[in-house]
PDB file of N, CA and C in Angstrom:
ATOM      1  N   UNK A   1       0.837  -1.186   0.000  1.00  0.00           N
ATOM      2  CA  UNK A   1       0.000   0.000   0.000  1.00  0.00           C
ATOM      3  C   UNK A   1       0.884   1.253   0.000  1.00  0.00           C
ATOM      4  N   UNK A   2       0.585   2.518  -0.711  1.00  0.00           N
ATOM      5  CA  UNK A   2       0.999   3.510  -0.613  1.00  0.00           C
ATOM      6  C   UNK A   2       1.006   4.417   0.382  1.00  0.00           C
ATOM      7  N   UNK A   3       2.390   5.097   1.111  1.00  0.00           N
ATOM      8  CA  UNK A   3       2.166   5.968   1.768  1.00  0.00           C
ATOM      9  C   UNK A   3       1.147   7.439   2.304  1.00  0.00           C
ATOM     10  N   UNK A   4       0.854   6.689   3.627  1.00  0.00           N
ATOM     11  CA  UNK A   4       0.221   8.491   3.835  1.00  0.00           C
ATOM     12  C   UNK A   4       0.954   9.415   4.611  1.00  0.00           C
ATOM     13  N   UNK A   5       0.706  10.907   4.034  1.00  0.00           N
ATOM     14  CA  UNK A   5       1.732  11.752   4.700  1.00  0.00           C
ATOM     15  C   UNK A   5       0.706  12.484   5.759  1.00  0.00           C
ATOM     16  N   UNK A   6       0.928  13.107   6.654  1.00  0.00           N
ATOM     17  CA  UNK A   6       0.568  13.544   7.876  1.00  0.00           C
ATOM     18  C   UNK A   6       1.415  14.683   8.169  1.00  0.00           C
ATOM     19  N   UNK A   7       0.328  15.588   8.143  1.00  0.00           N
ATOM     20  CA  UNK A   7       0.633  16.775   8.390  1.00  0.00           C
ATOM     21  C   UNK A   7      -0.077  17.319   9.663  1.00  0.00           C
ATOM     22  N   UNK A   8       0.682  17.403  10.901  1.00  0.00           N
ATOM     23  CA  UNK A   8      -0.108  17.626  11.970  1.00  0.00           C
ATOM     24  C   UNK A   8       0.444  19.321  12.174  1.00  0.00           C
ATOM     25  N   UNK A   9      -0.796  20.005  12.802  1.00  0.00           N
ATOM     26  CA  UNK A   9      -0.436  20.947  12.808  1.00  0.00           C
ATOM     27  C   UNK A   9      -1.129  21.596  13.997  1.00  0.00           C
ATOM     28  N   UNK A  10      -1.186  22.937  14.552  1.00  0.00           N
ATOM     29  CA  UNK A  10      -1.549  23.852  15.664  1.00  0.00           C
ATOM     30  C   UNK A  10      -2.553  24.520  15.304  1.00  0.00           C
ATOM     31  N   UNK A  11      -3.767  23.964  15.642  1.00  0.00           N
ATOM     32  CA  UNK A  11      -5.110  24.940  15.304  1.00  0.00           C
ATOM     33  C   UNK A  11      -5.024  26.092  15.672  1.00  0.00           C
ATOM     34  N   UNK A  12      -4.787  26.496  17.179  1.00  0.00           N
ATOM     35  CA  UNK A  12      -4.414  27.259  17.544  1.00  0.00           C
ATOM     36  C   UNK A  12      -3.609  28.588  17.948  1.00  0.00           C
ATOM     37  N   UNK A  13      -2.702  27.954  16.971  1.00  0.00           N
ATOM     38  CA  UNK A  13      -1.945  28.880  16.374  1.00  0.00           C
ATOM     39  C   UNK A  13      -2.267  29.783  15.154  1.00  0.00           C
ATOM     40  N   UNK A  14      -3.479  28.964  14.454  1.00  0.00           N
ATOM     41  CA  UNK A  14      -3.270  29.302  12.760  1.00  0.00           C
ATOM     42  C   UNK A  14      -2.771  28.773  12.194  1.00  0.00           C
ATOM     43  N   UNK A  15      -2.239  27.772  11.708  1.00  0.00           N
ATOM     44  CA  UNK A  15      -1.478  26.894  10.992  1.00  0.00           C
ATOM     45  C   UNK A  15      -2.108  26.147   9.754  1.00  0.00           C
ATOM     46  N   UNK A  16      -3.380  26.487  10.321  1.00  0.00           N
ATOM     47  CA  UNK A  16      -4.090  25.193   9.101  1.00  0.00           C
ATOM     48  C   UNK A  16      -4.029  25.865   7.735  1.00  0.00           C
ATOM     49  N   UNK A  17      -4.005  27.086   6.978  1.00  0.00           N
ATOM     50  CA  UNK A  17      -3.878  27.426   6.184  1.00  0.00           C
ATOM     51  C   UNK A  17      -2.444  27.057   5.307  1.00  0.00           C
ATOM     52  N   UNK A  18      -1.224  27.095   6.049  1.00  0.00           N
ATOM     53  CA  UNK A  18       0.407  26.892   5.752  1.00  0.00           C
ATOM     54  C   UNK A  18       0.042  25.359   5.763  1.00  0.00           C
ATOM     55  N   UNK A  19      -0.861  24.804   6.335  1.00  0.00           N
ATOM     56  CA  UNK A  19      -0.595  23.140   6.615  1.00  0.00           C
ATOM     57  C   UNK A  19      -1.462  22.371   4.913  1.00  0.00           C
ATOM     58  N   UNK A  20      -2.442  23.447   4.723  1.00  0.00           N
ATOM     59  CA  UNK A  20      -3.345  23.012   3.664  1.00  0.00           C
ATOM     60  C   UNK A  20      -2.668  23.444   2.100  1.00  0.00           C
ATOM     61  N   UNK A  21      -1.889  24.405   2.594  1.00  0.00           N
ATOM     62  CA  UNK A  21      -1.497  24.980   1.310  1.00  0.00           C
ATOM     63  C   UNK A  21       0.244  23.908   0.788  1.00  0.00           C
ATOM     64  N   UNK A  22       0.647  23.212   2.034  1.00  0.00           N
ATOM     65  CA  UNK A  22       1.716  22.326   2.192  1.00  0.00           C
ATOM     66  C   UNK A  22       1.445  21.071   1.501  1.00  0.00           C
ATOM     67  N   UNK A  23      -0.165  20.347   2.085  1.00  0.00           N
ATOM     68  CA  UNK A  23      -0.691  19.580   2.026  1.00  0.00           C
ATOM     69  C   UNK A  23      -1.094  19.433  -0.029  1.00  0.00           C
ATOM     70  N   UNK A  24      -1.598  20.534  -0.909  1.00  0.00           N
ATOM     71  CA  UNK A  24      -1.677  20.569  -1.964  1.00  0.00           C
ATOM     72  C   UNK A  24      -0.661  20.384  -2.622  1.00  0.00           C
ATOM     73  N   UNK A  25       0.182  21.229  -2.568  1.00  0.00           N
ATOM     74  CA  UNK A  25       1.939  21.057  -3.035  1.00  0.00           C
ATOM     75  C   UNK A  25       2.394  19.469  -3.277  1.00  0.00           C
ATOM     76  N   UNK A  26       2.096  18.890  -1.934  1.00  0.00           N
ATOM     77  CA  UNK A  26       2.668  17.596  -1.654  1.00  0.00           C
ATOM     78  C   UNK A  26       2.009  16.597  -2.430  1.00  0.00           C
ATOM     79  N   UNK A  27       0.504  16.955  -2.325  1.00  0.00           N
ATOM     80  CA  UNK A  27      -0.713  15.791  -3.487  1.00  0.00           C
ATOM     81  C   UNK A  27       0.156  16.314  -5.135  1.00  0.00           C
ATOM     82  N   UNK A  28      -0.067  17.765  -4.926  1.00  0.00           N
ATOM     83  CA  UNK A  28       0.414  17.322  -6.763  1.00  0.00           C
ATOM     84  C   UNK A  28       1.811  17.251  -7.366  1.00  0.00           C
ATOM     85  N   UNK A  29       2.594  17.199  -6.060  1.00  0.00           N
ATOM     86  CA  UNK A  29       3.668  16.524  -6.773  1.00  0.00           C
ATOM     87  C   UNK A  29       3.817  14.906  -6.686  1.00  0.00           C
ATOM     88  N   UNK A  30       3.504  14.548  -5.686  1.00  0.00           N
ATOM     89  CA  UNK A  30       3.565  13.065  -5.151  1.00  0.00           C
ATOM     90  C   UNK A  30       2.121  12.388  -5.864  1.00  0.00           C
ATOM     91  N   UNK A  31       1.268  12.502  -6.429  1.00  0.00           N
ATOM     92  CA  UNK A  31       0.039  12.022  -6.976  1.00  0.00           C
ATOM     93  C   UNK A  31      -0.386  10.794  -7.309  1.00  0.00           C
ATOM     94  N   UNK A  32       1.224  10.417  -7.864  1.00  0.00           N
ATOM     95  CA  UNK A  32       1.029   8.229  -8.067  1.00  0.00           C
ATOM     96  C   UNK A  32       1.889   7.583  -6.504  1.00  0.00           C
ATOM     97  N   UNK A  33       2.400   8.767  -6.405  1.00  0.00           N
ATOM     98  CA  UNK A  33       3.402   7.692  -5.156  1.00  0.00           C
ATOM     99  C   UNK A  33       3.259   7.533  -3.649  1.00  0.00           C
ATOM    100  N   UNK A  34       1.623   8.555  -3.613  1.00  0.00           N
ATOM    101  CA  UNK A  34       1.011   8.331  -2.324  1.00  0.00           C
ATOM    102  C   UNK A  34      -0.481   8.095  -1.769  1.00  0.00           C
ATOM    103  N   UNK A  35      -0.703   7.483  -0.571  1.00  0.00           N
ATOM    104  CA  UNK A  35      -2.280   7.224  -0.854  1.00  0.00           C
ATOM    105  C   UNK A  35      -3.026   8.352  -0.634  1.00  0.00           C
ATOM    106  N   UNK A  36      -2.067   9.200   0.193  1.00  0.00           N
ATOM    107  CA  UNK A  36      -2.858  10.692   0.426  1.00  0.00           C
ATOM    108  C   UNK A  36      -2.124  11.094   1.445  1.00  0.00           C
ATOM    109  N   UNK A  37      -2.983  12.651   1.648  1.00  0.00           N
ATOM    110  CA  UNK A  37      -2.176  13.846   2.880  1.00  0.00           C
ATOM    111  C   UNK A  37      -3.102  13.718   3.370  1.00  0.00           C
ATOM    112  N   UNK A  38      -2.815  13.804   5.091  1.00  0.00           N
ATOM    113  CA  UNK A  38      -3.907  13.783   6.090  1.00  0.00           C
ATOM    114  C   UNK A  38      -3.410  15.065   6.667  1.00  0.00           C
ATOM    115  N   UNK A  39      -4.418  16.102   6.923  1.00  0.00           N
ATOM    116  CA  UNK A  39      -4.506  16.838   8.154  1.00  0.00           C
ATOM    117  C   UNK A  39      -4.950  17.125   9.148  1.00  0.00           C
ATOM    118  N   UNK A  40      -3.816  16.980  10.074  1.00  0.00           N
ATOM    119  CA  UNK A  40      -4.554  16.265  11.505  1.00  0.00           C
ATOM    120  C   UNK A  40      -3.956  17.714  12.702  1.00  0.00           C
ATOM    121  N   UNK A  41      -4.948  18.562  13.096  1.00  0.00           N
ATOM    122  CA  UNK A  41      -5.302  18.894  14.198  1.00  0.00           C
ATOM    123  C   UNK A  41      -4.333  18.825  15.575  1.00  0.00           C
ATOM    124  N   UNK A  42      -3.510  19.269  15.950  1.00  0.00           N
ATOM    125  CA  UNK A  42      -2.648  18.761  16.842  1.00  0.00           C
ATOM    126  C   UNK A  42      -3.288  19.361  18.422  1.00  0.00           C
ATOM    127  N   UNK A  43      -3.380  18.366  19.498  1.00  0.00           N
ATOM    128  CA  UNK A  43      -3.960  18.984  20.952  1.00  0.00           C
ATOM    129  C   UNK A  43      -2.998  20.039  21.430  1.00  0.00           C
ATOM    130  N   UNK A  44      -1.538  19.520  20.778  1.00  0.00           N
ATOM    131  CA  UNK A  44      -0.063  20.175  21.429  1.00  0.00           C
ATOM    132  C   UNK A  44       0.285  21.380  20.855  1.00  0.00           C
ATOM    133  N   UNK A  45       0.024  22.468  21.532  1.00  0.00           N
ATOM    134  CA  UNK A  45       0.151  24.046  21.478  1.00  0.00           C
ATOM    135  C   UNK A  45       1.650  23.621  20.423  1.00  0.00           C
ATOM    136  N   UNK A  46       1.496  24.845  19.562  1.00  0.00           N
ATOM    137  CA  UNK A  46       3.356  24.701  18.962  1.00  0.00           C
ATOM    138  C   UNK A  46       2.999  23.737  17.713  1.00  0.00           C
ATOM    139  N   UNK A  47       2.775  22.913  17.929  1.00  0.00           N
ATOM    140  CA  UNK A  47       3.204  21.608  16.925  1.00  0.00           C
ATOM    141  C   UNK A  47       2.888  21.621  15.177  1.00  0.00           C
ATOM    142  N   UNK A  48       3.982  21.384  14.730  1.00  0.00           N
ATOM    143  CA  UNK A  48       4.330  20.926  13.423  1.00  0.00           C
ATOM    144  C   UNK A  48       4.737  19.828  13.369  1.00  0.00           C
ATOM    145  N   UNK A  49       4.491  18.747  12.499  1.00  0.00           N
ATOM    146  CA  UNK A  49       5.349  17.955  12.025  1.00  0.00           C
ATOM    147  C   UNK A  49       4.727  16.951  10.907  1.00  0.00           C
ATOM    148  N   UNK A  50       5.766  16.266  10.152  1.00  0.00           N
ATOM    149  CA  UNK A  50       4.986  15.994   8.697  1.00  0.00           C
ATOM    150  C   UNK A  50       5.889  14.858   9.276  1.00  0.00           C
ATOM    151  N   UNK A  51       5.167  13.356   8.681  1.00  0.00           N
ATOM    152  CA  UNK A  51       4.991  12.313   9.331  1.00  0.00           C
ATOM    153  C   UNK A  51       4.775  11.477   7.921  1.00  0.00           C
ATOM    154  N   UNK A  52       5.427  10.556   7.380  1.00  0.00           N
ATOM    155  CA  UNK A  52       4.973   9.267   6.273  1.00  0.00           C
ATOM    156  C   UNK A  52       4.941   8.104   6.968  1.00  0.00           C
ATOM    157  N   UNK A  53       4.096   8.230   6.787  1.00  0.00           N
ATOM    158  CA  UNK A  53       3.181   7.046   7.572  1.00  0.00           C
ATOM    159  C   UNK A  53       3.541   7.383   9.288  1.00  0.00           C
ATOM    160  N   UNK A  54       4.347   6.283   9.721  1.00  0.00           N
ATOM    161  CA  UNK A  54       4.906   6.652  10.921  1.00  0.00           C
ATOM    162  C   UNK A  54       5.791   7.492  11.235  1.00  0.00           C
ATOM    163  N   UNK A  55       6.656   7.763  10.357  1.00  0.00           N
ATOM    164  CA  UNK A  55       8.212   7.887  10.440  1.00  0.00           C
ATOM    165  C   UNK A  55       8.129   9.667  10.466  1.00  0.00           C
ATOM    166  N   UNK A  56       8.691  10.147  11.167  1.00  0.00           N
ATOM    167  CA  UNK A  56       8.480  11.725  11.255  1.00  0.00           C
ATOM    168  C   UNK A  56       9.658  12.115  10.554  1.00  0.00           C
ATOM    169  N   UNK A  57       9.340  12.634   9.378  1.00  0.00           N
ATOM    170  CA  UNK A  57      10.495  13.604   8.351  1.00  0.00           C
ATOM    171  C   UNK A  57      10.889  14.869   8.773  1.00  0.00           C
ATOM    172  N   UNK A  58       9.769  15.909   9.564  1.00  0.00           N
ATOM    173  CA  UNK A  58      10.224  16.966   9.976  1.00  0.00           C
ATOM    174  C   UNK A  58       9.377  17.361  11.123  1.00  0.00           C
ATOM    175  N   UNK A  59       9.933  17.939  11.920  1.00  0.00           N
ATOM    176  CA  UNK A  59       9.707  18.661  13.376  1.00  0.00           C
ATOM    177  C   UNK A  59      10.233  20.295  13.536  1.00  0.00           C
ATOM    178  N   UNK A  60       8.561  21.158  13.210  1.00  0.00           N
ATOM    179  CA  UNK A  60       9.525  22.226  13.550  1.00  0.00           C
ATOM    180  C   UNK A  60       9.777  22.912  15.202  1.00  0.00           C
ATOM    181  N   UNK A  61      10.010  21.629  16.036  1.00  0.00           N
ATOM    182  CA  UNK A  61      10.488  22.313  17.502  1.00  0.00           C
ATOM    183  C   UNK A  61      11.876  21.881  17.121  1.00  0.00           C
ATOM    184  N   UNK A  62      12.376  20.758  16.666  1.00  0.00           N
ATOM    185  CA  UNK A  62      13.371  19.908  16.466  1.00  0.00           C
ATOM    186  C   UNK A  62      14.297  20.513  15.662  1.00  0.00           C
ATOM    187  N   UNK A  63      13.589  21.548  14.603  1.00  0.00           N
ATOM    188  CA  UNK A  63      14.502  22.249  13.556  1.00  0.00           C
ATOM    189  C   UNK A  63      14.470  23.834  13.606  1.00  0.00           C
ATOM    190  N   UNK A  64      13.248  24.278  14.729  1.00  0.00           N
ATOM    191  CA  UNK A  64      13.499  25.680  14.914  1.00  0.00           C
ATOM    192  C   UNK A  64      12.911  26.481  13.937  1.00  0.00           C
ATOM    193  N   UNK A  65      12.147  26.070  13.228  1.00  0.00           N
ATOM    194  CA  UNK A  65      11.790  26.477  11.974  1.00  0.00           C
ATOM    195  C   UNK A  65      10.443  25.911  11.304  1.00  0.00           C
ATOM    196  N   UNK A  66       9.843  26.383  10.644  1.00  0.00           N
ATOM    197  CA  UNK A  66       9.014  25.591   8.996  1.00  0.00           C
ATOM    198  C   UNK A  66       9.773  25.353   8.046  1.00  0.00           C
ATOM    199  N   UNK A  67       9.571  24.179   7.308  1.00  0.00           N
ATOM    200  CA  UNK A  67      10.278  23.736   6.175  1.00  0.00           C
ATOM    201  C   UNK A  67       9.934  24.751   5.123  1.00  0.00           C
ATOM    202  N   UNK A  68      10.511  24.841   4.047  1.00  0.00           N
ATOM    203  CA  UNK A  68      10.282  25.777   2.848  1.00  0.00           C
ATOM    204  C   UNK A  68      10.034  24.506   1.891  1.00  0.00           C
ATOM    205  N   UNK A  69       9.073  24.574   0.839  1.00  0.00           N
ATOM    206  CA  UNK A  69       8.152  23.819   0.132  1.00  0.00           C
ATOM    207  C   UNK A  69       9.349  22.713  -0.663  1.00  0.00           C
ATOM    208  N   UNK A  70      10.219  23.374  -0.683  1.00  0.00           N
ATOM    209  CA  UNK A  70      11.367  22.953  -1.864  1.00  0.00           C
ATOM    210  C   UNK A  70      11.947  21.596  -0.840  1.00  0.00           C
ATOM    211  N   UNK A  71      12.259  22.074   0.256  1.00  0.00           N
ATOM    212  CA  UNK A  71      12.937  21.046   1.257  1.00  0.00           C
ATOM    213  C   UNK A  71      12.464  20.071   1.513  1.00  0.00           C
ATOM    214  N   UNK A  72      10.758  20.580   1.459  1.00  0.00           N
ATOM    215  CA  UNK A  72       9.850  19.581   2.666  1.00  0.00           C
ATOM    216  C   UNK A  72       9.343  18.188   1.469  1.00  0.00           C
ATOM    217  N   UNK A  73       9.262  19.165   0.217  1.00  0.00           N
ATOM    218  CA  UNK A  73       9.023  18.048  -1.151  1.00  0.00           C
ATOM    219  C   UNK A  73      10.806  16.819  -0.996  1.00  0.00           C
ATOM    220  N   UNK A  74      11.489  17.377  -0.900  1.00  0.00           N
ATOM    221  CA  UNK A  74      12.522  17.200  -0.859  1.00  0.00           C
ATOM    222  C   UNK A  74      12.645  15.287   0.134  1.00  0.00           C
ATOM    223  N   UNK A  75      12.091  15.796   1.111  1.00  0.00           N
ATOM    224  CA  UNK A  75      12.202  15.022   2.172  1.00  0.00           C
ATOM    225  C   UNK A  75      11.072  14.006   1.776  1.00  0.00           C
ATOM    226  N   UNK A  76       9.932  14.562   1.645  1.00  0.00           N
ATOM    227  CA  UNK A  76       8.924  13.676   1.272  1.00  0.00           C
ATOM    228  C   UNK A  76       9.448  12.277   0.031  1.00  0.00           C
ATOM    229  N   UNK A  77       9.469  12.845  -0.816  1.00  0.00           N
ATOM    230  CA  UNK A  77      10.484  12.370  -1.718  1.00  0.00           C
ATOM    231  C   UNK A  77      11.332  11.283  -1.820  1.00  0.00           C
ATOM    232  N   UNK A  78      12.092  11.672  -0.500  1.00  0.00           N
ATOM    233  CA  UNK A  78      13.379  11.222  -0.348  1.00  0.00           C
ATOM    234  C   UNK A  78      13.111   9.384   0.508  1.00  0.00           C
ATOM    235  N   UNK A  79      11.554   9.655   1.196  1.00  0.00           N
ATOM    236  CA  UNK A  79      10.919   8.722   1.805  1.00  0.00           C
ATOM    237  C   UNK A  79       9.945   7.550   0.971  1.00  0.00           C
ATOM    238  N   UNK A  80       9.373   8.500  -0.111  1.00  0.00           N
ATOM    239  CA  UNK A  80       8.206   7.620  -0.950  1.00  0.00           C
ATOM    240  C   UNK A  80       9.002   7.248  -2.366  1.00  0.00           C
ATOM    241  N   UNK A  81      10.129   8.045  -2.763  1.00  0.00           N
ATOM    242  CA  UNK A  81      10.092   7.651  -3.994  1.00  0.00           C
ATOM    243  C   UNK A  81      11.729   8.264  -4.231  1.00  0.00           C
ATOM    244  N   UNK A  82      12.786   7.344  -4.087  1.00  0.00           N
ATOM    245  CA  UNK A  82      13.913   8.276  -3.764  1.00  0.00           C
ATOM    246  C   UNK A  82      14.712   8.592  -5.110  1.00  0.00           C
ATOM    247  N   UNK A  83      13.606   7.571  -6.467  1.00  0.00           N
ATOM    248  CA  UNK A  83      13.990   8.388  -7.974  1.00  0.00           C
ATOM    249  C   UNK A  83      13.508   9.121  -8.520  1.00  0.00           C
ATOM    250  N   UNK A  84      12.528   9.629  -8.013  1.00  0.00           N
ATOM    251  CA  UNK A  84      11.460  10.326  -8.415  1.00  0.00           C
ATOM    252  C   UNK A  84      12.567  12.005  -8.629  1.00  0.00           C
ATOM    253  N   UNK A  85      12.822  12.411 -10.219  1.00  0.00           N
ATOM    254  CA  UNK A  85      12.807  13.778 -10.325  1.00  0.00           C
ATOM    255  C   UNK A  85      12.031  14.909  -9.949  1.00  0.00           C
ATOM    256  N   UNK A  86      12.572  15.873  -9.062  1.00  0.00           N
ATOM    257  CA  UNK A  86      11.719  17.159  -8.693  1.00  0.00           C
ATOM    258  C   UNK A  86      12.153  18.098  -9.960  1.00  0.00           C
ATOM    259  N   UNK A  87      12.763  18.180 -10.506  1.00  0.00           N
ATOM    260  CA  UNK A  87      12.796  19.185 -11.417  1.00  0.00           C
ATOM    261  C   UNK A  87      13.537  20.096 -10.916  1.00  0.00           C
ATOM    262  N   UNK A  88      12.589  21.936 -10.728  1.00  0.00           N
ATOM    263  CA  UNK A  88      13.649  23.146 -10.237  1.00  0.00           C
ATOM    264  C   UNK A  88      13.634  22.639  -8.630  1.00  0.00           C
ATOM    265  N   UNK A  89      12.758  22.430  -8.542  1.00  0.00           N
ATOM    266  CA  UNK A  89      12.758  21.784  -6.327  1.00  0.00           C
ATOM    267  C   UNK A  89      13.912  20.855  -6.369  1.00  0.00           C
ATOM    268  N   UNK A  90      14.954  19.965  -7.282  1.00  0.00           N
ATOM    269  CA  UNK A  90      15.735  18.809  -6.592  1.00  0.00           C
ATOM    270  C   UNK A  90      16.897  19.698  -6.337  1.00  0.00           C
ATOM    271  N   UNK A  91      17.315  18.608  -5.506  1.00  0.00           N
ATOM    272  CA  UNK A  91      18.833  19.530  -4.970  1.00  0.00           C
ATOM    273  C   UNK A  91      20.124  19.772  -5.909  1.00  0.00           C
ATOM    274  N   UNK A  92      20.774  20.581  -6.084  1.00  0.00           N
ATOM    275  CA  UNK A  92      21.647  20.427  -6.799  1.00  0.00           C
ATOM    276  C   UNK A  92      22.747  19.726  -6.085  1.00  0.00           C
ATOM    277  N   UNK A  93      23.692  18.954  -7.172  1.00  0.00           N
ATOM    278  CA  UNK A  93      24.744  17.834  -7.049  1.00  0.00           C
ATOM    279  C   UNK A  93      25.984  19.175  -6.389  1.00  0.00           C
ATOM    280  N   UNK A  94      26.405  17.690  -5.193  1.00  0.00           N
ATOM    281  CA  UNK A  94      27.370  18.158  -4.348  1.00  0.00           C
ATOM    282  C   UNK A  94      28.410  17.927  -5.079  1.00  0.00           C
TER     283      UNK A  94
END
């Protein structure tokens, strides 16, 4: 079965807009290589974090930050489909 990504986020904060607009990005780039984006509501004041399946890709208490779309595709990516070309989003060669 195909991965789901999980995007938990801080109602409370405002977040759901950055989380929904994250959440689109991620469906149309990932479109064959996942079963879907969930957005899930977090009880925990603060909280970010984007999650495939189980496995947590990013934490922004952990990184101090929000991912930028380029990174977070990046990571996603790097979990569901690690040949999958991003195009202008892939990283350039070290």
């Amino acid at each position: 079965m195909k991965p789901t990504i999980t995007l938990e986020y801080c109602p409370k904060c405002g977040w759901l807009l950055r989380s929904a607009w994250m959440a689109q990005e991620l469906l149309t780039t990932f479109t064959d290589d996942v079963h879907g984006v969930l957005l899930q509501p977090s009880e925990t004041s603060g909280l970010f974090s984007v999650r495939v399946d189980e496995q947590v890709i990013f934490d922004r208490k952990t990184a101090g930050r929000f991912p930028d779309i380029k990174e977070l595709k990046q990571l996603v990516r790097d979990a569901v489909a690690p040949d999958k070309p991003l195009g202008h989003s892939d990283r350039k060669p070290a």
